[in-house]
C-alpha atoms as a PDB file:
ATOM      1  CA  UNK A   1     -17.059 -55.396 -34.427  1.00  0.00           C
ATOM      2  CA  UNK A   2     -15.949 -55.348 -37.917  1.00  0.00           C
ATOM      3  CA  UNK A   3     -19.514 -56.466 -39.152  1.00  0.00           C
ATOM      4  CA  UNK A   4     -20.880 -52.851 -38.155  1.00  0.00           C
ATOM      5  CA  UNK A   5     -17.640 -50.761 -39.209  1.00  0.00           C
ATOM      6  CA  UNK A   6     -17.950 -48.905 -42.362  1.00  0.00           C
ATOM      7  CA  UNK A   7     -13.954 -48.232 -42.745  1.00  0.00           C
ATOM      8  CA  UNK A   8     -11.008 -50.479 -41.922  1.00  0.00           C
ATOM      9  CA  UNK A   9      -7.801 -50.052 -42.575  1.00  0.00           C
ATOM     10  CA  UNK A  10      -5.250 -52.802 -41.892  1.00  0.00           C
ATOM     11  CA  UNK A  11      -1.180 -53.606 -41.412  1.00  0.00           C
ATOM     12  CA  UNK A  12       0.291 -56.886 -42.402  1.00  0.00           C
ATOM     13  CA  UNK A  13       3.424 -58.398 -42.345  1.00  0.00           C
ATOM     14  CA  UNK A  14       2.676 -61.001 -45.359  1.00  0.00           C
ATOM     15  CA  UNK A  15       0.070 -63.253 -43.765  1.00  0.00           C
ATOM     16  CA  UNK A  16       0.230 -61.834 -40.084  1.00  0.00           C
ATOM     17  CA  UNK A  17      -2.139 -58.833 -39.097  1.00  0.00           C
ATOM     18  CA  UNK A  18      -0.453 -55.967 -37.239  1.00  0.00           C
ATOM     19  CA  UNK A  19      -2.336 -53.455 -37.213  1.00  0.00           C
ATOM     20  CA  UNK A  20      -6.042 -52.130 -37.627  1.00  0.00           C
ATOM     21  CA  UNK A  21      -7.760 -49.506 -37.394  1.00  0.00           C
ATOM     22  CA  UNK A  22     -11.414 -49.552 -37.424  1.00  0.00           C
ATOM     23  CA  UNK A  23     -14.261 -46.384 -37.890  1.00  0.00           C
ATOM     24  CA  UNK A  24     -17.392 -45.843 -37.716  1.00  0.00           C
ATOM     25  CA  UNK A  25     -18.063 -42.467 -40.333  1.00  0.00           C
ATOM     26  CA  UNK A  26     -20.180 -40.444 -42.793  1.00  0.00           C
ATOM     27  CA  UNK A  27     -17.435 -39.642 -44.641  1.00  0.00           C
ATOM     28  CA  UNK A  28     -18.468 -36.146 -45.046  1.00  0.00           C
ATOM     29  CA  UNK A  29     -18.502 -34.256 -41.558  1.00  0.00           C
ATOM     30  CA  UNK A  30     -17.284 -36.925 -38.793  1.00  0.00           C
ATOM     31  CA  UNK A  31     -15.439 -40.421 -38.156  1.00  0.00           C
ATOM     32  CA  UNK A  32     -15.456 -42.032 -34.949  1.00  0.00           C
ATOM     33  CA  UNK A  33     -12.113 -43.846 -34.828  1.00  0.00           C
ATOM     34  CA  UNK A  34     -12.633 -46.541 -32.542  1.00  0.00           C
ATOM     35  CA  UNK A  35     -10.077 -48.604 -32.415  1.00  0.00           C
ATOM     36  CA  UNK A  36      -7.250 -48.682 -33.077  1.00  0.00           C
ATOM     37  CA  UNK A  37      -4.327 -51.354 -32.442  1.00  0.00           C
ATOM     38  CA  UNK A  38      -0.799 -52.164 -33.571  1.00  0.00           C
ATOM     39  CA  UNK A  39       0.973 -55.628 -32.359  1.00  0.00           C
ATOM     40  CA  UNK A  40       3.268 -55.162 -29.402  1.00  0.00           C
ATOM     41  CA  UNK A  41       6.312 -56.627 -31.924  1.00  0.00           C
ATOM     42  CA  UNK A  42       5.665 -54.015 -34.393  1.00  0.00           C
ATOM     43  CA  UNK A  43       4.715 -51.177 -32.231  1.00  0.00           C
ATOM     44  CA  UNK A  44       7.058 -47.508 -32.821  1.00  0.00           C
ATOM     45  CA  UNK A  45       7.514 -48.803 -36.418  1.00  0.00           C
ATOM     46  CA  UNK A  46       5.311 -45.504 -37.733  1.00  0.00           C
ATOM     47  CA  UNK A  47       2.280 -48.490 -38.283  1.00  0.00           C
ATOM     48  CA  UNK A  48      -0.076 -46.561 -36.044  1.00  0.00           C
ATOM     49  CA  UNK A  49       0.355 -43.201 -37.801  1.00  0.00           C
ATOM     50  CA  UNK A  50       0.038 -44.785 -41.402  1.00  0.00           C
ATOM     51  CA  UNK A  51      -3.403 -46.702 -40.245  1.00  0.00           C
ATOM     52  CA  UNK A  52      -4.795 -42.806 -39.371  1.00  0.00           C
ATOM     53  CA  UNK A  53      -2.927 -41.703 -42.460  1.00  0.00           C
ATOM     54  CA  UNK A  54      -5.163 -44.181 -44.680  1.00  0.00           C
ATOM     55  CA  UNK A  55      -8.147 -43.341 -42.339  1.00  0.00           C
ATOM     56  CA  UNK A  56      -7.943 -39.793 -43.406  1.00  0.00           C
ATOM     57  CA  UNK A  57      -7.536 -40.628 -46.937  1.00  0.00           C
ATOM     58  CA  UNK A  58     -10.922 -42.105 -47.345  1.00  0.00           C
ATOM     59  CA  UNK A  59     -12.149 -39.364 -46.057  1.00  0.00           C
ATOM     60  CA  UNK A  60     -13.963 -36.392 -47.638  1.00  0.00           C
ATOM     61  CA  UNK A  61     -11.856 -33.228 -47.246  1.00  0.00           C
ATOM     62  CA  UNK A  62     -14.012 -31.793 -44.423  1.00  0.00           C
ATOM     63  CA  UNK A  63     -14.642 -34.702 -42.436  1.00  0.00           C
ATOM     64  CA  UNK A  64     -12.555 -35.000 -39.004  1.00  0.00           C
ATOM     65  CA  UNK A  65     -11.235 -37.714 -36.919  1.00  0.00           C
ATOM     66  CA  UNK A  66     -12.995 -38.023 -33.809  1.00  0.00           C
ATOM     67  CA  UNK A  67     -11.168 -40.749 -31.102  1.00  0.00           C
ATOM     68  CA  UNK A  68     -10.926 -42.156 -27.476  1.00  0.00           C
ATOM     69  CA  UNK A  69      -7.649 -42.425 -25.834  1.00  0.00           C
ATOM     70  CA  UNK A  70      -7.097 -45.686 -24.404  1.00  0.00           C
ATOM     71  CA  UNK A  71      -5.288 -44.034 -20.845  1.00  0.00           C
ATOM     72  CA  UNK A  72      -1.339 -46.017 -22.028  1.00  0.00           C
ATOM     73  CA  UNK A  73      -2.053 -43.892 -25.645  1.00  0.00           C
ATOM     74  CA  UNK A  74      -2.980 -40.712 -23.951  1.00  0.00           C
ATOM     75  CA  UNK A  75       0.499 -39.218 -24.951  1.00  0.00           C
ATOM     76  CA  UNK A  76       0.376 -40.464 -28.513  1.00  0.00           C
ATOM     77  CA  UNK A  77      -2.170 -38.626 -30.049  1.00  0.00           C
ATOM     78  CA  UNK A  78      -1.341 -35.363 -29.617  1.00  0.00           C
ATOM     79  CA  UNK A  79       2.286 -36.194 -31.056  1.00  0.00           C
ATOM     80  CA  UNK A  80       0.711 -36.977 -34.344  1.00  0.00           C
ATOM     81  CA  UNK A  81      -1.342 -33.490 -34.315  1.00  0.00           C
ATOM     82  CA  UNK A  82      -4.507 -34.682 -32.524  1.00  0.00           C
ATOM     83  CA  UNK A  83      -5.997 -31.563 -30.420  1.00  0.00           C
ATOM     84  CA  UNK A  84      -8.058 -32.509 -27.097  1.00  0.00           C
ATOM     85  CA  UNK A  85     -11.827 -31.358 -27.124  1.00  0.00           C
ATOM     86  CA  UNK A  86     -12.909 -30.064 -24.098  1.00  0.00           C
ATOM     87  CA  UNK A  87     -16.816 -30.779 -25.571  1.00  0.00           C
ATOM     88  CA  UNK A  88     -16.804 -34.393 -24.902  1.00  0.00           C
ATOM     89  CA  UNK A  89     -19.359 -36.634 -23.518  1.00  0.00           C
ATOM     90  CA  UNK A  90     -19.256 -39.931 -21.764  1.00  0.00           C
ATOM     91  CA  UNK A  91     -22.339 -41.953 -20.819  1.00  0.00           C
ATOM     92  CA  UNK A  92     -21.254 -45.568 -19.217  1.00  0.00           C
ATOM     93  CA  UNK A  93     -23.489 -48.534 -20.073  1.00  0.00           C
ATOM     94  CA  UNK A  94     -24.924 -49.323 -16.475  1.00  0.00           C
ATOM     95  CA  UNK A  95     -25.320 -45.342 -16.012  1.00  0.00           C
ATOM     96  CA  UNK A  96     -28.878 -44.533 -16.313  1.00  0.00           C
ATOM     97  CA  UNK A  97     -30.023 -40.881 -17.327  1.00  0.00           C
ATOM     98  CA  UNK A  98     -31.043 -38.545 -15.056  1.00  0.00           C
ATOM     99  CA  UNK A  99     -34.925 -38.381 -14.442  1.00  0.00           C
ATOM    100  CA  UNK A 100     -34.692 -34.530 -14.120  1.00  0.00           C
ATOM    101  CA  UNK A 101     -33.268 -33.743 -17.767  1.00  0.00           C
END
């Protein structure tokens, strides 16, 4: 996972990891923020919000945050200013394409 990311950023408390969040981006027009994770322990500590806050900070000024919702985070995102895009596509691994397109 990390071998194939292109930006990381991470939370520690001194030699524990707390926190990561991991993209996949161009730096220019899109990043693909796909994970990210804060320990249980240190969870509504503002960790989250600073690991998108140093996302966007490597970031060229026109280049968005693009992200999945894990369904329990759902509520999250929009809190921070995230906007739901109705434009979205899902393909699942075993689903095959359709023939006809």
């Amino acid at each position: 996972m990390l071998e194939n990311s292109n930006l990381i950023a991470t939370a520690w408390d001194d030699a524990l990891l707390v926190g990561i969040a991991r993209s996949v981006t161009d730096f220019h027009y899109c990043c693909y923020l796909s994970d990210l994770a804060v320990d249980v322990a240190y969870q509504r500590r503002g960790i989250g919000k600073r690991l998108i806050q140093l996302t966007q900070d490597a970031l060229g000024q026109q280049c968005k945050i693009i992200l999945l919702s894990a369904p329990a985070a759902v509520d999250y995102y929009p809190h921070l200013g995230f906007e739901r895009h109705e434009q979205a596509w899902v393909l699942a691994r075993a689903k095959k394409l359709n023939d006809k397109a």
